[in-house]
Protein backbone atom coordinates (compact mmCIF):
# COMPACT_ATOMS: atom_id res chain seq x y z
CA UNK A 1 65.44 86.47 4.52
CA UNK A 2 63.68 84.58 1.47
CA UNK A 3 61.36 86.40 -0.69
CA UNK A 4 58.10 85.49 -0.24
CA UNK A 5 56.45 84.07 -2.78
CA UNK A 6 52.70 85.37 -3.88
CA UNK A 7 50.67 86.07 -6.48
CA UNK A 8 50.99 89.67 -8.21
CA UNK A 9 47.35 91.05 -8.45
CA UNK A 10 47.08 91.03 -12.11
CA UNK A 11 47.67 87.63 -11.74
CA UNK A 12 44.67 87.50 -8.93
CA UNK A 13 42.09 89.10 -11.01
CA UNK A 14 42.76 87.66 -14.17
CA UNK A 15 42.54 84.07 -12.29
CA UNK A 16 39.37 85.46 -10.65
CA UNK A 17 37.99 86.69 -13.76
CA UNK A 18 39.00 83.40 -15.04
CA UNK A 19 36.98 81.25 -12.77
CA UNK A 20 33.69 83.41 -12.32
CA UNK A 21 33.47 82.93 -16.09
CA UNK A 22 32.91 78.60 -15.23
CA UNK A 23 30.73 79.74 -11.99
CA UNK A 24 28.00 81.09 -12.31
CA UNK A 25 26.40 78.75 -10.02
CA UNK A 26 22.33 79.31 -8.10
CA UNK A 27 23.01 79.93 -4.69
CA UNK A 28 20.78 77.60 -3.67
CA UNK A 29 23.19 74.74 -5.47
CA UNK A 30 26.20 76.25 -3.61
CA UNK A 31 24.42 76.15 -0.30
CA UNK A 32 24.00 78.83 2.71
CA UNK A 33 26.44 81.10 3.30
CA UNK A 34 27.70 80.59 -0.12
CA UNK A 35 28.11 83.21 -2.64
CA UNK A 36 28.50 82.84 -6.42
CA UNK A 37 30.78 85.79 -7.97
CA UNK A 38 28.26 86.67 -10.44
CA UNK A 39 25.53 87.53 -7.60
CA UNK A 40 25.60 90.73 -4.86
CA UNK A 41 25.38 89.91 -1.30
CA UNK A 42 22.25 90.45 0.83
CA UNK A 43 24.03 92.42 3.64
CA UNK A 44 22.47 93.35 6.69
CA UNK A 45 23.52 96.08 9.09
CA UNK A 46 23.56 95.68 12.64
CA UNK A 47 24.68 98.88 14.61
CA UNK A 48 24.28 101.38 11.93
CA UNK A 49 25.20 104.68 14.19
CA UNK A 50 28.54 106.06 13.95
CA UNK A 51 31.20 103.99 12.50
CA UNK A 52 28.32 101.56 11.35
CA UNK A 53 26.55 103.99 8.87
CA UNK A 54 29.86 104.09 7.37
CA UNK A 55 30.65 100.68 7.19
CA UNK A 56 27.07 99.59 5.72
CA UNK A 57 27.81 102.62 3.06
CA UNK A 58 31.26 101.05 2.04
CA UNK A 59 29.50 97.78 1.15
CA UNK A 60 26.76 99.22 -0.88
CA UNK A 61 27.61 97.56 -4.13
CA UNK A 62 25.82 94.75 -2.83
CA UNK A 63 21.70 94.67 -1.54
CA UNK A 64 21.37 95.88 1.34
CA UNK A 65 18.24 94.12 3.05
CA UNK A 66 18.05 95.00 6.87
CA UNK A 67 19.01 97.43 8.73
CA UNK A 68 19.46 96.72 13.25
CA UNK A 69 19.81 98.57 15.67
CA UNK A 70 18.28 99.57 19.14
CA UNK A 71 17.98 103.44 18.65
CA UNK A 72 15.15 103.67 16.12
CA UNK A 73 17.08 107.13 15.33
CA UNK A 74 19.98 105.46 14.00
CA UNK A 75 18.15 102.90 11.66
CA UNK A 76 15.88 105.63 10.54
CA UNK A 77 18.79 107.89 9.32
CA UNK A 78 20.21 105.09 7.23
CA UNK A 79 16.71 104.29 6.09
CA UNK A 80 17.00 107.25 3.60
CA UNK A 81 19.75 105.79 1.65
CA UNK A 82 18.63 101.89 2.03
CA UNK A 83 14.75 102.08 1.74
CA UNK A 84 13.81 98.84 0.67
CA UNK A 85 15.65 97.33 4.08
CA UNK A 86 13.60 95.99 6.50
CA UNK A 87 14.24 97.50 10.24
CA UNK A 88 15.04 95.50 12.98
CA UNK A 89 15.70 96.28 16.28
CA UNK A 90 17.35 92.86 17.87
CA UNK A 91 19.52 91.13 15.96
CA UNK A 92 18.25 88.07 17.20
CA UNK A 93 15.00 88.53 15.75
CA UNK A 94 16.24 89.72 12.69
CA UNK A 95 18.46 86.52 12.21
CA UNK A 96 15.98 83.84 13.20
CA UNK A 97 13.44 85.62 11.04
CA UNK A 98 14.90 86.75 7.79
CA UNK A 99 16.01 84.26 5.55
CA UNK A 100 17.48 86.41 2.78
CA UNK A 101 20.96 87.72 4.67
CA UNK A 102 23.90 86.34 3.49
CA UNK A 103 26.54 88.35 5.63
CA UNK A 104 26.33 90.63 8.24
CA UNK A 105 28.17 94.05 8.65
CA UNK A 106 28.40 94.62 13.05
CA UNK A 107 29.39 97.81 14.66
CA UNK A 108 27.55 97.48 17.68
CA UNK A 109 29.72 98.55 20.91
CA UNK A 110 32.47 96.65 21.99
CA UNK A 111 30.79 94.83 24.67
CA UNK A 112 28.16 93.22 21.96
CA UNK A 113 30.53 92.38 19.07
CA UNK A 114 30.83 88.80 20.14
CA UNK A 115 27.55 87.76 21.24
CA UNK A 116 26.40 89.46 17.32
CA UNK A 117 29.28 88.23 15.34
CA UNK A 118 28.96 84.67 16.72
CA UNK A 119 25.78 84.06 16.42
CA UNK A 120 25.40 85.07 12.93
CA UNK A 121 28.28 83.03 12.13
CA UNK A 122 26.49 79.67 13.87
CA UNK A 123 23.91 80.52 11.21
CA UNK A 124 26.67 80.60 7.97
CA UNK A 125 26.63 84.31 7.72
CA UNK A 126 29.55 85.72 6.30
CA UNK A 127 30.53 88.84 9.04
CA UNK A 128 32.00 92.04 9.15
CA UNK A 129 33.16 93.00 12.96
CA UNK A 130 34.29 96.63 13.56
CA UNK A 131 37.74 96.30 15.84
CA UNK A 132 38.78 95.59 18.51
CA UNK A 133 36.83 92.75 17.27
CA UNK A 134 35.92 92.14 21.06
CA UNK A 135 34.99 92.97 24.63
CA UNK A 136 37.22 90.09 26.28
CA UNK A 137 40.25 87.72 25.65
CA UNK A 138 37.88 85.00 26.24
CA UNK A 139 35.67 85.92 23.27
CA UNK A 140 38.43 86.43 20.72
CA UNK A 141 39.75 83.05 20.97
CA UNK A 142 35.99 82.00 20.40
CA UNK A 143 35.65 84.51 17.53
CA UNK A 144 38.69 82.51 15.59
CA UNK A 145 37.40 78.88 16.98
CA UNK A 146 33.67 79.48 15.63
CA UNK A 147 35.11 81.66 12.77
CA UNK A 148 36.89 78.34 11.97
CA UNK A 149 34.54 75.62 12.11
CA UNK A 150 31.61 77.81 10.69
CA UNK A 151 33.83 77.95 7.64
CA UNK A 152 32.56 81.62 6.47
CA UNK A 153 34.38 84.60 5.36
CA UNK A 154 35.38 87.07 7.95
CA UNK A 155 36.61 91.10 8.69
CA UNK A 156 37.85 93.07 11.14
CA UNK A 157 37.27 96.66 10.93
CA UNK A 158 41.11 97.60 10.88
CA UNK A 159 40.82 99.29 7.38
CA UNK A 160 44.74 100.43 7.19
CA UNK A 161 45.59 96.53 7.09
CA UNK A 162 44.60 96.86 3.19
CA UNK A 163 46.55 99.90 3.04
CA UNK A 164 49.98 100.58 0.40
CA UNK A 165 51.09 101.88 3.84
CA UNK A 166 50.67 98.61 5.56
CA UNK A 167 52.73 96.54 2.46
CA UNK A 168 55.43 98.72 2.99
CA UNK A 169 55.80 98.71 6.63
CA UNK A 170 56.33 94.65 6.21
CA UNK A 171 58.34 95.03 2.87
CA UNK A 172 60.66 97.12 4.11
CA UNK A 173 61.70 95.06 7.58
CA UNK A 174 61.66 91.85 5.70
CA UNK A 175 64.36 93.52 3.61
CA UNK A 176 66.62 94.11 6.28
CA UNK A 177 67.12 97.50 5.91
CA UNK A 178 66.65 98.55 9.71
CA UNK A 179 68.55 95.17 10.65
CA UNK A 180 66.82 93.22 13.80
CA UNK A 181 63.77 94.44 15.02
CA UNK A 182 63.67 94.26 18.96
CA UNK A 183 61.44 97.01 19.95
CA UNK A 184 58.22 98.76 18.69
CA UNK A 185 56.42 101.70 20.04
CA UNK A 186 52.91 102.66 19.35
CA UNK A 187 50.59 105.48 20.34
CA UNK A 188 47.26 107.54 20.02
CA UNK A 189 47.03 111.38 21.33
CA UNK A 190 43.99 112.41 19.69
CA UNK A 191 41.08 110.62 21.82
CA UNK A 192 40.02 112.96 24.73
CA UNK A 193 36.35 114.10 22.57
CA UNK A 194 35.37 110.88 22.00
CA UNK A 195 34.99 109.17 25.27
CA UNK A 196 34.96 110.07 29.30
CA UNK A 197 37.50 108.91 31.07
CA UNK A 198 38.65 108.59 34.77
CA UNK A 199 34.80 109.46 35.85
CA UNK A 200 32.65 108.03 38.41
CA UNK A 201 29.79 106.32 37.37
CA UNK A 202 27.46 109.05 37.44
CA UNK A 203 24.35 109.09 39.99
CA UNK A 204 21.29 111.12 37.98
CA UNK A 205 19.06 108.63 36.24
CA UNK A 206 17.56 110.29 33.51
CA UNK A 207 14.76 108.70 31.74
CA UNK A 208 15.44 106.50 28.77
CA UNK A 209 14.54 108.80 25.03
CA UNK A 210 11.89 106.94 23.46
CA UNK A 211 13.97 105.84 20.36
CA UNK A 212 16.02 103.91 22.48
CA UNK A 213 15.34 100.21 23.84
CA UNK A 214 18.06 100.62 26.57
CA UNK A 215 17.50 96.85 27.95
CA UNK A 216 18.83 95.71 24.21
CA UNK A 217 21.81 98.47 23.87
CA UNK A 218 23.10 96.83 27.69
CA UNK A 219 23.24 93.07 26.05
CA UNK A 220 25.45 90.90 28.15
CA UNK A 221 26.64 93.62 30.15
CA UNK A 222 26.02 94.38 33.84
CA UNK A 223 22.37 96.03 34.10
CA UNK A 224 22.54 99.80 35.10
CA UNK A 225 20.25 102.75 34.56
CA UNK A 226 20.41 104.49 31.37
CA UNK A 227 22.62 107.98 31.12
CA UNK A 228 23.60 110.12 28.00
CA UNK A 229 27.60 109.32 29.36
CA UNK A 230 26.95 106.00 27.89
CA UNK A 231 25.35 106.55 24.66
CA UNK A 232 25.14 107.68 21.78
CA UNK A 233 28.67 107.41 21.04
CA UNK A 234 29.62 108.06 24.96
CA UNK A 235 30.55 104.25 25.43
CA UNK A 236 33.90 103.72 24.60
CA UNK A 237 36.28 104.41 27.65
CA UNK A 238 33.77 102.83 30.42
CA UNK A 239 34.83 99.11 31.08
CA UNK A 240 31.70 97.60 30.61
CA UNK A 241 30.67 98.50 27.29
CA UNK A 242 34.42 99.50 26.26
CA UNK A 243 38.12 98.60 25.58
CA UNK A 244 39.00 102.16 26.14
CA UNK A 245 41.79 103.93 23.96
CA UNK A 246 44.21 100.66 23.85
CA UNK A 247 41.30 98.68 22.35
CA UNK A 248 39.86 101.16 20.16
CA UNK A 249 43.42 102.01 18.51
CA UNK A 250 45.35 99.65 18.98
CA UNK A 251 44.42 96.90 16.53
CA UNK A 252 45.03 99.74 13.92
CA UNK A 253 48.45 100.82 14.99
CA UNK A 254 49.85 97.44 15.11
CA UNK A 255 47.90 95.20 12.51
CA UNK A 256 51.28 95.48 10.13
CA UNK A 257 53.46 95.08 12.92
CA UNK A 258 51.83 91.61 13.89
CA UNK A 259 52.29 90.24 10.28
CA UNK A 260 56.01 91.96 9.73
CA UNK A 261 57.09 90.19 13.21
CA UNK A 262 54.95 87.02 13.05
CA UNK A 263 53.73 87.94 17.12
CA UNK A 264 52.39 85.38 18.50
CA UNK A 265 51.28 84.76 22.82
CA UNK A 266 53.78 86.99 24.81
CA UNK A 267 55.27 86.07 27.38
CA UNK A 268 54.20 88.97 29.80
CA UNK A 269 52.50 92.23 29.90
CA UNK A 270 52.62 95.04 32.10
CA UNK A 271 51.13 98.05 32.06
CA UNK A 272 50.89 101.45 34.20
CA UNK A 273 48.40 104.32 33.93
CA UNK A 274 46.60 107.38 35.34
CA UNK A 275 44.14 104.63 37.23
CA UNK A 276 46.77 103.69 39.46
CA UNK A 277 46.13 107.01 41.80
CA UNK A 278 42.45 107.03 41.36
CA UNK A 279 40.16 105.43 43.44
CA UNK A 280 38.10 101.94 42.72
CA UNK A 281 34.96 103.90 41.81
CA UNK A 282 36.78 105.55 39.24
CA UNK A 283 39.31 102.80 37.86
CA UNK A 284 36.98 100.25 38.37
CA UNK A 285 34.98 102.22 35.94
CA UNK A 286 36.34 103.78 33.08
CA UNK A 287 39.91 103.24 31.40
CA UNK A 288 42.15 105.60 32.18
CA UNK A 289 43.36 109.32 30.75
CA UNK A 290 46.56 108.28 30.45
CA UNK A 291 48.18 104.61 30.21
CA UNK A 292 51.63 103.08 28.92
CA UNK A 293 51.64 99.17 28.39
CA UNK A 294 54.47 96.65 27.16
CA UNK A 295 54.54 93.40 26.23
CA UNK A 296 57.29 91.19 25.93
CA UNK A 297 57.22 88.63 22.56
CA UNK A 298 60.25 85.99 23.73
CA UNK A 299 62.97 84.96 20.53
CA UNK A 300 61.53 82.46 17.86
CA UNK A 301 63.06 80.61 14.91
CA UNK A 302 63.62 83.93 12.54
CA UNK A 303 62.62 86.41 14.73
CA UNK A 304 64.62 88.33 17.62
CA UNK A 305 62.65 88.82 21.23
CA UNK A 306 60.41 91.77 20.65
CA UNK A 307 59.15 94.30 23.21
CA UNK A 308 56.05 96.40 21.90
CA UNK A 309 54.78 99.29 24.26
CA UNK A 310 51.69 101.37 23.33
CA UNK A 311 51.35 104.76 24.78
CA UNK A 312 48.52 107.15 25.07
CA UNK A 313 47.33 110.16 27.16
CA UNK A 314 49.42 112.54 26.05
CA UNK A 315 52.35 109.81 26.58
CA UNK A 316 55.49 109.09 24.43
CA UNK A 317 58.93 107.98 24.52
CA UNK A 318 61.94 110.20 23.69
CA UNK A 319 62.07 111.78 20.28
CA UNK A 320 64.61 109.53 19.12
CA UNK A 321 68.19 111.85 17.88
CA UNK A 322 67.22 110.51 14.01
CA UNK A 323 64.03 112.94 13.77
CA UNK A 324 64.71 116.42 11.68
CA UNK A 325 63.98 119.31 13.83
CA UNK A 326 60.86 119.82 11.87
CA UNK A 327 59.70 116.25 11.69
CA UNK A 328 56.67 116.38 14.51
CA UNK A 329 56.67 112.98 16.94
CA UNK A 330 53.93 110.91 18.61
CA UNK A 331 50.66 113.09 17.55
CA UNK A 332 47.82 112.05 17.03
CA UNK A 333 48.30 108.22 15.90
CA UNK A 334 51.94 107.13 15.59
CA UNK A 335 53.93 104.08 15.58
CA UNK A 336 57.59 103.91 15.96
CA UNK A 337 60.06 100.62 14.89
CA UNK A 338 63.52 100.20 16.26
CA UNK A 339 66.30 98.07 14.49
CA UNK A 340 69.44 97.53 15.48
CA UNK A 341 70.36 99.52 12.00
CA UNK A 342 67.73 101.64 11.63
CA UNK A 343 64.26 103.18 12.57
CA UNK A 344 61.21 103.83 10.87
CA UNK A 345 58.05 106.19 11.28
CA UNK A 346 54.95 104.61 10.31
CA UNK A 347 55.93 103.05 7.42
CA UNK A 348 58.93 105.18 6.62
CA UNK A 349 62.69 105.17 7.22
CA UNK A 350 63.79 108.45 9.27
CA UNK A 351 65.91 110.43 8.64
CA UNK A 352 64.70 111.16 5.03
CA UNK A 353 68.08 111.30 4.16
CA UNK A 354 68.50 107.21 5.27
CA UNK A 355 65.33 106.30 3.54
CA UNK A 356 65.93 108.31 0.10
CA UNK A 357 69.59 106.50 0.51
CA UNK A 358 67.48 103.04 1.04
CA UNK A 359 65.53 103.52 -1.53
CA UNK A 360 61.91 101.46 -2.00
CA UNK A 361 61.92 97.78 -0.98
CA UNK A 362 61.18 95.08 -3.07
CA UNK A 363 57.81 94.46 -3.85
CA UNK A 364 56.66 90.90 -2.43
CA UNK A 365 53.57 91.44 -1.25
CA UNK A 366 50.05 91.60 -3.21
CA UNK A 367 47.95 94.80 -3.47
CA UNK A 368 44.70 95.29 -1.71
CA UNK A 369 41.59 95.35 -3.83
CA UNK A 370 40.45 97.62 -1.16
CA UNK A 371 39.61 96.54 2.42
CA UNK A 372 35.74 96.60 2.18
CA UNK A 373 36.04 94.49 -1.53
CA UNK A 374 38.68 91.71 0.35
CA UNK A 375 35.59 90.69 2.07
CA UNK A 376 33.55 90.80 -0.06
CA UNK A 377 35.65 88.87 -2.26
CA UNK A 378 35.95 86.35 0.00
CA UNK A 379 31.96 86.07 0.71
CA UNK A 380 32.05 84.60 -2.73
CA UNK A 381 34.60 82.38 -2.67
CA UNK A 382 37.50 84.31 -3.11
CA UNK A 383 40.76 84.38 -0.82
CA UNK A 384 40.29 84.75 2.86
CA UNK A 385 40.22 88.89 4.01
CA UNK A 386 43.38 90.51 5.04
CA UNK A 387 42.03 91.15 8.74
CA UNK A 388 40.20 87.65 9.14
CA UNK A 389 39.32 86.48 12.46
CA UNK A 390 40.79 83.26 11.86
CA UNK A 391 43.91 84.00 10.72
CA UNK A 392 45.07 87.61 11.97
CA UNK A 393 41.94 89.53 13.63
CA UNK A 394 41.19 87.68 16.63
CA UNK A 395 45.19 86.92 17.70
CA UNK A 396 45.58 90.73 17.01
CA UNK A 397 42.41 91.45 19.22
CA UNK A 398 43.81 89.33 22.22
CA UNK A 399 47.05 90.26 22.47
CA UNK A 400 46.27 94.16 22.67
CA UNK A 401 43.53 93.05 25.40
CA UNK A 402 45.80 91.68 27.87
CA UNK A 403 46.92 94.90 27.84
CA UNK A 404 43.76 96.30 29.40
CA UNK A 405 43.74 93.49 32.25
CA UNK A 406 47.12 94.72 33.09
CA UNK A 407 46.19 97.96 33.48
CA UNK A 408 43.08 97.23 35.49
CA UNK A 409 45.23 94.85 37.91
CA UNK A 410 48.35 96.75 37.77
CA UNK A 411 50.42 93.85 38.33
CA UNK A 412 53.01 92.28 35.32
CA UNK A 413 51.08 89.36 34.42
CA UNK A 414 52.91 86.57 32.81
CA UNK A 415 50.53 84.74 29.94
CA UNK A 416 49.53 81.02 29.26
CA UNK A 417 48.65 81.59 25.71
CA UNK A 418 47.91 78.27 25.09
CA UNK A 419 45.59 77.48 28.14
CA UNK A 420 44.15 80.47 28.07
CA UNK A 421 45.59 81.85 31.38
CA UNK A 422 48.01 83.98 33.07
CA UNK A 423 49.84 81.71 35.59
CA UNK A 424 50.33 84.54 38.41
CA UNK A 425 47.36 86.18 39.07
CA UNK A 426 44.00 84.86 40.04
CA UNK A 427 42.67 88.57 39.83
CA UNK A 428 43.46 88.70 36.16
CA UNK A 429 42.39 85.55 34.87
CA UNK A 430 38.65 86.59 36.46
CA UNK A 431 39.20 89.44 33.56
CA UNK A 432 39.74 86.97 31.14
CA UNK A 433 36.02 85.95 30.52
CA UNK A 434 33.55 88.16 32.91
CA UNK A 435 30.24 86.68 33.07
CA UNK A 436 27.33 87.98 31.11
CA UNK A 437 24.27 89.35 32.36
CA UNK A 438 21.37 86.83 32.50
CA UNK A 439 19.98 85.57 29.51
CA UNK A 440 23.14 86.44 27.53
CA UNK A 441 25.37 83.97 26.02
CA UNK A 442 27.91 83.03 23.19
C-alpha cells in the first residue's frame, strides 16, 4: 500500500507559528465566525451537566461567555468556575441575543444535538457536538450538508480519534501486517448504571423540580410528563431522547476503524437483541439490555468486503485461540480486527509474541495536538478537526444508526446510501427522519 504522505507535526506548528506571526488580523476584518490565531474564542456552553461540564472545562483556554442549559442546577454549578458568563436557559435565546459567541460547545441529549448544533452553525458559529453527533440518520446527513455550506469548523465528541492509540490502529493495518481485513468486532459491557433499559414507560407523574424547565429539556421530542427515569442523566437508553448503548459507544469504538478501512454506505444491516421477546411497550420504548448488530461494507478499489458487528449486553464472540490465557476479552469497551494474517486488540497485535515479532509500524500519520486544541485550531483557521462533521463525524454517526433501526424493526434492511433510504422496508425508512414535536425544526 503507498505511504501516505503528510505533514510531521513539527512541521505543522512551525508553519502555524509561521503564519500567525503575518495574522494578526481584527476579527471584525476577518468576518463572523472567523478567528484570528492571536485571539481566544468566546465559547459558549450549551448542556453543561454531565459530559458538558467537562467539555466546557477542556476548552477553558479560551473566554468562556455563556453558559445554557434548562436545569438552572446545572448552569449554576458551572457558574463557580465561569462567573463572568451570562446564563441562559434556551439556546435559542441565547443565540439570537448574544452577539459575542464565536463557537459553541453542545452536550445536550441526543435527541437535541441537531436542532442546537444546526442552528448555531446557520449563524457561523464554530461547534462542538458531543457523539453520537445525532438522534436520527436523517439529521446526520444534514449535520455534514449545513456543516458544509456554513463553512465553520466542527467536532465530534469522540475524544480517542486524537488518540496515539487511534494512529496506530490505522498505521499498523495500512502496513499489512494482519494481511486483508474482512471482519471487525466491537463491543461495550460496562453500561448497565448509566441508563434503564427494557422498561415500560413508567405511569407516576411526579411534579417537575423547580430548576427544571421540562417543556425545553423535551425539544423536538414527543411531549410526555416529566419523570426522574428521564433526567438528570436517566436519558440515554429510552428511544426518544436516546441512541441507547450502540449510539452512545459506538462512534468511539469504531472512529479508527472507519478511517483505517475507508467505510463508506453498507450495503445491509441487521441486527438482533433482547427487544425481540419483549413486548411493544417495552421495545417500543427503550433500547434493549442486550443487542448484537452487523453490517456488511461490499469490496471497493483497495479495500476487501468488510463485515463489522458491535456487541453489547454482556455479548461477545469467541475468544479467538490467539489470546494468552491471562489476556482478559470483550470487557468493558473492546474492539477486535481480523486479517487474513493476523488479529489485533484495540490497537495491538495479539499474541504479544506476534506483535513484539512485528515490531512498531511506520509512522505516517501526524500527531494530535490534543482533541479539544484540533478544534480549536481549526476555529482559527487552522486544519479541519480530526472528528469533523463534514468529513468523518456525521458518516461515522449514520452508519452506527442504522444499526438502531435494525434493531427496532428486526428485519435485515438493505441501505440506499445515496438516496437516503433502505429499499426493503417501509417500516424502517419511517425511522429514518421521525417528525418533531410542534414548533421544532432543523
Amino acid at each position: 500500500m503507498k505511504t501516505i504522505q503528510l505533514i510531521t507535526r513539527r512541521t505543522a506548528l512551525k508553519t502555524t507559528a509561521a503564519a500567525a506571526a503575518i495574522t494578526i488580523v481584527p476579527r471584525h476584518v476577518l468576518g463572523q465566525g472567523q478567528t484570528p490565531p492571536s485571539e481566544k474564542l468566546d465559547i459558549a456552553g450549551i448542556g453543561v451537566g454531565g459530559m458538558g461540564s467537562g467539555d466546557i472545562r477542556s476548552v477553558a483556554t479560551e473566554n468562556i461567555v455563556a453558559l445554557c442549559d434548562v436545569d438552572e442546577n446545572a448552569s449554576a454549578r458551572n457558574a463557580k468556575n465561569f462567573p463572568k458568563a451570562k446564563l441562559h436557559a434556551d439556546f435559542r435565546k441565547m443565540l439570537e441575543t448574544q452577539k459575542d459567541i464565536d463557537a459553541v460547545v453542545v452536550a445536550t441529549p441526543d435527541h437535541t444535538h441537531a436542532v442546537v448544533s444546526i442552528m448555531a452553525m446557520r449563524m457561523g458559529k464554530h461547534v462542538h457536538c458531543q457523539k453520537p453527533l445525532t438522534h436520527s440518520v436523517y439529521e446526520a446527513r444534514l449535520m455534514a450538508k449545513v456543516a458544509k455550506e456554513s463553512k465553520v469548523a466542527t467536532q465530534m465528541g469522540n475524544q480517542g480519534q486524537a488518540s496515539e492509540s487511534a494512529r496506530l490502529l490505522c498505521e499498523t493495518i495500512w502496513s499489512g501486517a494482519i494481511g486483508t481485513v474482512r471482519e471487525v468486532h466491537g463491543g461495550s459491557n460496562r453500561y448497565p448504571p448509566i441508563s434503564p433499559r427494557g422498561v415500560r414507560r413508567p405511569k407516576e407523574t411526579p411534579p417537575v423540580p423547580p430548576h427544571l424547565n421540562w417543556d425545553l429539556w423535551l425539544g423536538p421530542a414527543p411531549e410526555r410528563p416529566y419523570h426522574p427515569s428521564y433526567h438528570p442523566f436517566a436519558w440515554r437508553g429510552w428511544w426518544d431522547f436516546g441512541t441507547g448503548v450502540l449510539g452512545d459507544i459506538g462512534c468511539h469504538q469504531f472512529s479508527a476503524v472507519f478511517k483505517a478501512l475507508k467505510l463508506g454506505h453498507p450495503a445491509w444491516v441487521e441486527a438482533c437483541s433482547s427487544n425481540h421477546q419483549c413486548p411493544p411497550e417495552i421495545a417500543n420504548e427503550t433500547a434493549p439490555v442486550s443487542s448484537i448488530t452487523r453490517w456488511f461494507f461490499p469490496a471497493v478499489e483497495g479495500r476487501s468486503a468488510v463485515t463489522l458487528a458491535w456487541w453489547d449486553g454482556g455479548l461477545k464472540p469467541p475468544c479467538p485461540e490467539e489470546f494468552e490465557e491471562s489476556r482478559k476479552f470483550a470487557e468493558s469497551d473492546w474492539l477486535l480486527i481480523v486479517g487474513d494474517k493476523g488479529m489485533m486488540y484495540g490497537h495491538q497485535m495479539i499474541p504479544n509474541a506476534r506483535a513484539r515479532e512485528s515490531g512498531a509500524p511506520p509512522r505516517v500519520l501526524s500527531r494530535s495536538p490534543g482533541h479539544y486544541v484540533e478544534w480549536i485550531q481549526a476555529c482559527k483557521g487552522g486544519p479541519a478537526a480530526g472528528s469533523d462533521f463534514v468529513a468523518h463525524a456525521a458518516h461515522l454517526a449514520e452508519v452506527v444508526l442504522l444499526g438502531n433501526i435494525a434493531i427496532r424493526t428486526k428485519e435485515k434492511l438493505f441501505w440506499d446510501g445515496p438516496n437516503l433510504r433502505f429499499t426493503n422496508s417501509e417500516a424502517a425508512n419511517q425511522l429514518i427522519n421521525p417528525p418533531y414535536r410542534s414548533g421544532w425544526s432543523v
